[in-house]
Structures are given as C-alpha cells and as structure tokens.
Protein backbone atom coordinates (compact mmCIF):
# COMPACT_ATOMS: atom_id res chain seq x y z
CA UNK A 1 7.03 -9.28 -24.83
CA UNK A 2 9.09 -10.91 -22.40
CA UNK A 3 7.02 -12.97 -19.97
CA UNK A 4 6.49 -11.54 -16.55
CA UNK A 5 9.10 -8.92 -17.55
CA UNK A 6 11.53 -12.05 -17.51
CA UNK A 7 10.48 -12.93 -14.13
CA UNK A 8 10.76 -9.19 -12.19
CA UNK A 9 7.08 -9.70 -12.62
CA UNK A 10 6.58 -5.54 -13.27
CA UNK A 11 8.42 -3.17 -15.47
CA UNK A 12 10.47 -0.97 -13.42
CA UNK A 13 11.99 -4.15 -11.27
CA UNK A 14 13.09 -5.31 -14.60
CA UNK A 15 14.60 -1.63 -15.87
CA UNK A 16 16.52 -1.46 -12.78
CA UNK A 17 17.79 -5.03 -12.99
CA UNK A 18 19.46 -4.04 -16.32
CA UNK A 19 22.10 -1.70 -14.83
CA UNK A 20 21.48 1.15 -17.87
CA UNK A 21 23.37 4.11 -15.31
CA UNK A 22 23.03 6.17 -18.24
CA UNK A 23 18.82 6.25 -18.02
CA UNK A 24 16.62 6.85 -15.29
CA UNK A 25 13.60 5.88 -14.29
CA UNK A 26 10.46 8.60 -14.39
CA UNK A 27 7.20 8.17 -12.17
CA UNK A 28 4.19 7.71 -13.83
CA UNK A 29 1.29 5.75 -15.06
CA UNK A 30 2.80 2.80 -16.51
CA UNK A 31 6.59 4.22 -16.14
CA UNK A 32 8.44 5.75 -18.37
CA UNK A 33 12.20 6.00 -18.88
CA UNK A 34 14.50 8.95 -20.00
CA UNK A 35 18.24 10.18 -20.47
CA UNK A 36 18.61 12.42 -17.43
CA UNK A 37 21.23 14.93 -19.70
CA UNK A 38 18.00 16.12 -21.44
CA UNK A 39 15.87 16.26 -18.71
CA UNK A 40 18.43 18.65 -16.23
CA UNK A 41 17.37 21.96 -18.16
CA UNK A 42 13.73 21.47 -17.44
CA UNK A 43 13.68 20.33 -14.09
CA UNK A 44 16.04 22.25 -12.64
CA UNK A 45 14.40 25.15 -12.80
CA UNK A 46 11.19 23.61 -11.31
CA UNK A 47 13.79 22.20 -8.43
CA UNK A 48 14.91 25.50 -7.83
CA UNK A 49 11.73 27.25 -7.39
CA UNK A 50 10.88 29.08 -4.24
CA UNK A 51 7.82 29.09 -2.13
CA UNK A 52 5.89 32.78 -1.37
CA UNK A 53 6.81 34.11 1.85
CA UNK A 54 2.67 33.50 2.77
CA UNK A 55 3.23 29.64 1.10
CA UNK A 56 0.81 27.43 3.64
CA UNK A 57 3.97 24.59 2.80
CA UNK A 58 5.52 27.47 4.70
CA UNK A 59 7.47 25.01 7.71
CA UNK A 60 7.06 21.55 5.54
CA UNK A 61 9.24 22.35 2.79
CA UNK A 62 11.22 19.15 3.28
CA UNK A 63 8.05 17.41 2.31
CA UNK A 64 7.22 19.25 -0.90
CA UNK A 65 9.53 17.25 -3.46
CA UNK A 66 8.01 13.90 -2.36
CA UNK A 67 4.78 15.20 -2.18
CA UNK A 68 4.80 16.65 -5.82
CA UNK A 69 6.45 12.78 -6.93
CA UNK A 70 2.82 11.08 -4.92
CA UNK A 71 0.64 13.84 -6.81
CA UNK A 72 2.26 14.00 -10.24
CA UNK A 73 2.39 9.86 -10.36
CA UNK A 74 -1.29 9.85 -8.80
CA UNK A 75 -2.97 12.52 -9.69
CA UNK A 76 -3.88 13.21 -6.20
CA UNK A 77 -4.24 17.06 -5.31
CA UNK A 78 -0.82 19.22 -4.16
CA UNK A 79 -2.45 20.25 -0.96
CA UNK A 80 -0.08 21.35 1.98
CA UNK A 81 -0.47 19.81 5.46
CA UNK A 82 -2.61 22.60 7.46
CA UNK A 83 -5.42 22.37 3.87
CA UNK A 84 -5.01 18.49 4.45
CA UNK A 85 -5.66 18.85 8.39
CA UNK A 86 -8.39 21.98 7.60
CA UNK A 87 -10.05 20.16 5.46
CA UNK A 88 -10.27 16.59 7.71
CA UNK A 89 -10.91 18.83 10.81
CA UNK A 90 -14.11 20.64 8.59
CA UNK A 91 -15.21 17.45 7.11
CA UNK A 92 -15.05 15.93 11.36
CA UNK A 93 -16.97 19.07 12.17
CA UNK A 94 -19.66 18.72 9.25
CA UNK A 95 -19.92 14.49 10.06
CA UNK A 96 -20.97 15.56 13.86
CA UNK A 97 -23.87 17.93 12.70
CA UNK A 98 -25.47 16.06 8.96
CA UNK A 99 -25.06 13.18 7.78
CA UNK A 100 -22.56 12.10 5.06
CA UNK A 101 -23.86 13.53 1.47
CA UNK A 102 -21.07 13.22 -1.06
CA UNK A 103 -21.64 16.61 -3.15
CA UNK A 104 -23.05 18.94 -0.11
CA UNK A 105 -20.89 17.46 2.70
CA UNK A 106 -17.61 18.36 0.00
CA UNK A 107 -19.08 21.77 -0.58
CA UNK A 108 -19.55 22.09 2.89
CA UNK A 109 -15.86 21.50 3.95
CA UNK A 110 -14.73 24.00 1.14
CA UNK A 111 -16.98 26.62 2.94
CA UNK A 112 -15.91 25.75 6.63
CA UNK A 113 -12.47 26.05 4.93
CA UNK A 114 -13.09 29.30 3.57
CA UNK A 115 -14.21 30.47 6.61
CA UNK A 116 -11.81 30.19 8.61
CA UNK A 117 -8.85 32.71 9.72
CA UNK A 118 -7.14 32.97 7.45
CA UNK A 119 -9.40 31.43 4.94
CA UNK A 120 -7.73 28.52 2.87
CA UNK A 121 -8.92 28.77 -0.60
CA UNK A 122 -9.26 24.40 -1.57
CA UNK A 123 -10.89 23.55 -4.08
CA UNK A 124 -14.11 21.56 -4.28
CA UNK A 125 -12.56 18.82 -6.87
CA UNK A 126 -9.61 18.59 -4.57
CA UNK A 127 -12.37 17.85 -1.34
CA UNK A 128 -14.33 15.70 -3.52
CA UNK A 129 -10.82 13.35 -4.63
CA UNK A 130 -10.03 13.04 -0.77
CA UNK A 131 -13.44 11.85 0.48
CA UNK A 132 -14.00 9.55 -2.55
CA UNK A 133 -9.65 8.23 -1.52
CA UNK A 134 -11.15 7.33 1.77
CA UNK A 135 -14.00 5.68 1.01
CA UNK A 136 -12.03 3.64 -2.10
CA UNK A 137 -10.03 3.08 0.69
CA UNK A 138 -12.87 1.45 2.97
CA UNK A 139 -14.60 4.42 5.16
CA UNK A 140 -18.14 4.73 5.49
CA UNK A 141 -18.65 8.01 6.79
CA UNK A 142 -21.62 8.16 9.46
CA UNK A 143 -20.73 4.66 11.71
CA UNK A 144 -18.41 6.48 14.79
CA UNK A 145 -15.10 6.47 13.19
CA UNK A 146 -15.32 10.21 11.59
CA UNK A 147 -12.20 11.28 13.79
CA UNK A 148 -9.32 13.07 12.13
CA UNK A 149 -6.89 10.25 13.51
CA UNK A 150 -9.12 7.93 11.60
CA UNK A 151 -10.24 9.89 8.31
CA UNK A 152 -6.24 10.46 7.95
CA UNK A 153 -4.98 6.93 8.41
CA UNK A 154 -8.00 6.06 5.65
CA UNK A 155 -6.81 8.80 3.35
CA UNK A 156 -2.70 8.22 4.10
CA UNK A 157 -3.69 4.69 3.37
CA UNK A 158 -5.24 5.53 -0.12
CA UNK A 159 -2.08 7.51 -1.20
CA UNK A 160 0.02 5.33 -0.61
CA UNK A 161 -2.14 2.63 -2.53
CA UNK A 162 -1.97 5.15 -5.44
CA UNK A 163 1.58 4.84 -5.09
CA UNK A 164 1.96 1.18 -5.19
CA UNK A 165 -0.65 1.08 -8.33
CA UNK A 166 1.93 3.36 -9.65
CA UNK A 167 4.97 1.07 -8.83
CA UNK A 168 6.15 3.88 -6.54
CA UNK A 169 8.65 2.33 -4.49
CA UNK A 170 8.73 3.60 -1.53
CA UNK A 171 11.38 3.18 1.34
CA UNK A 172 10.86 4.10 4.96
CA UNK A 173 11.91 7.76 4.67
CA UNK A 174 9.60 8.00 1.77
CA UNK A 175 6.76 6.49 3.92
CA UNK A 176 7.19 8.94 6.76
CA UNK A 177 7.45 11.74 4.55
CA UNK A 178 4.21 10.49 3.03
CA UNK A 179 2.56 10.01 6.57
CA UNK A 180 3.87 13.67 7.60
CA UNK A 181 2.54 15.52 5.02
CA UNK A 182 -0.96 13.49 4.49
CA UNK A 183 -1.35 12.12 8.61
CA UNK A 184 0.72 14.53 10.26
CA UNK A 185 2.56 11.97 11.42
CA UNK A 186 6.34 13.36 12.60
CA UNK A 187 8.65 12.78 10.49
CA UNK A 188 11.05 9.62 11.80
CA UNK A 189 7.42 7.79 13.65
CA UNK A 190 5.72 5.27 12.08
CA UNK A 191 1.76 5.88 10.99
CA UNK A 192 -0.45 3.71 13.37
C-alpha cells in the first residue's frame, strides 16, 4: 500500500532497499520472496544435477543456470543453443522457399529440425513461442530481413524484454550470457 513502493517505483527495488540479509529474492511473475534455509534442500539437488553425456547443452553448460532463471521467470522454452540456431537456420531456409504462415511455417521448422543429422526433437509449441517472441518483438517475416543474424537479434531482444517485464535485473555478464545462449553471441561481446 505504500505509494510507488515508497518511491523505488517497483517491488523488488524496494525489497532490496530494506537490507533483510536473512531473505532472498525469487524470480517470478510479480516476485516473490523466501528464507533461503528452507529453500537449500530443494534446490540443491536441482543445482547439482548433471547433463547426459548426448545433452545438446553439451559445451554451453556455463549458460544453463541463467538460462533456466530467463525460462522459469518467462516462461520461454529451455532450448539449448544448436535447437535455438537449428531452428532459426530451418525457419531462414523455409522464409526463402514459402511465404510466412504462422501454423505451417512452425510445423515446417519442427520437420526441417527433425530431419536433420542428428535429428533434434523441438517441439512445435516451443517453435510457435519463438516466432510469435519475434514478431511481439517487431519482425514481419517476408520483407528481406529473414537472416539468422536478424531473426536472433529480434528473438534475443524479446527475451530479454520478458526479463525486464519480469523485473529481471540483469547486469552485463547476465546480458552476454543471455546473448550467447539465444544469439550466439560469444560470451564477453556485446549483441549488435
């Protein structure tokens, strides 16, 4: 009830103003709070957890943890970077051939993505949420600008809107870990 959260404008700004060491802040819709003593037993296991030997974040492991924060605070799909580059690469492919077609240009990637060696397995939902992220995000698919460079900065764009919705903060390591996994972007170089 305080107004503008007295003047940090947003909620978290104002929980971390207070100080309270003994409560941390959670990602989510809205934000939550919690006492990180009851929290350890759950979430260290899930910290802990290896990847399969045949794991496509096989090579990007640094970039899992942030990229499970973006997708449980956003709801965005946990895709790996070679399904996020397969699937902009098929959807480039599809773009030069037909024209743009929301439900059969997303089933369309899926297949080019199944067929390739070895197949990747994405599903369609997860296709559909990244071509309707770059379109929220501005794109009209169809006017010369169907590149990956360009359908990547549109969808790398979109996340990190998500994340800002979200109240995400996100520092400069947290942006290039962002642009890595989503752009490809090395880690340590700024997204154009």
């Amino acid at each position: 009830l305080l107004e503008g959260w007295n003047g940090h404008g947003q909620f978290k700004p104002f929980f971390l103003a207070l100080g309270l060491d003994s409560l941390v802040w959670l990602n989510g819709s809205g934000g939550r709070i919690a006492d990180p003593a009851r929290l350890e037993a759950g979430s260290a296991a899930s910290a802990d957890a290896e990847l399969p030997a045949d794991s496509l974040w096989a090579g990007h492991e640094a970039l899992l943890p942030m990229a499970r924060e973006v997708c449980q605070l956003t709801g965005a799909p946990l895709l790996a970077p070679p399904v996020v580059r397969a699937v902009l690469q098929a959807l480039c492919d599809d773009l030069a051939d037909f024209t743009y077609e929301p439900t059969e240009t997303a089933q369309q990637v899926r297949n080019t993505c199944l067929e390739r060696t070895p197949p990747i397995d994405v599903p369609l939902r997860d296709v559909v949420f990244l071509l309707r992220g770059m379109q929220l995000n501005g794109h009209v698919f169809g006017q010369g600008q169907d590149d990956v460079h360009t359908l990547a900065k549109r969808l790398l764009d979109q996340v990190l809107f998500l994340c800002q919705r979200e109240q995400m903060q996100l520092d400069a390591g947290a942006h290039a870990q962002i642009a890595a996994w989503i752009a490809g972007t090395p880690q340590g170089t700024a997204a154009a």
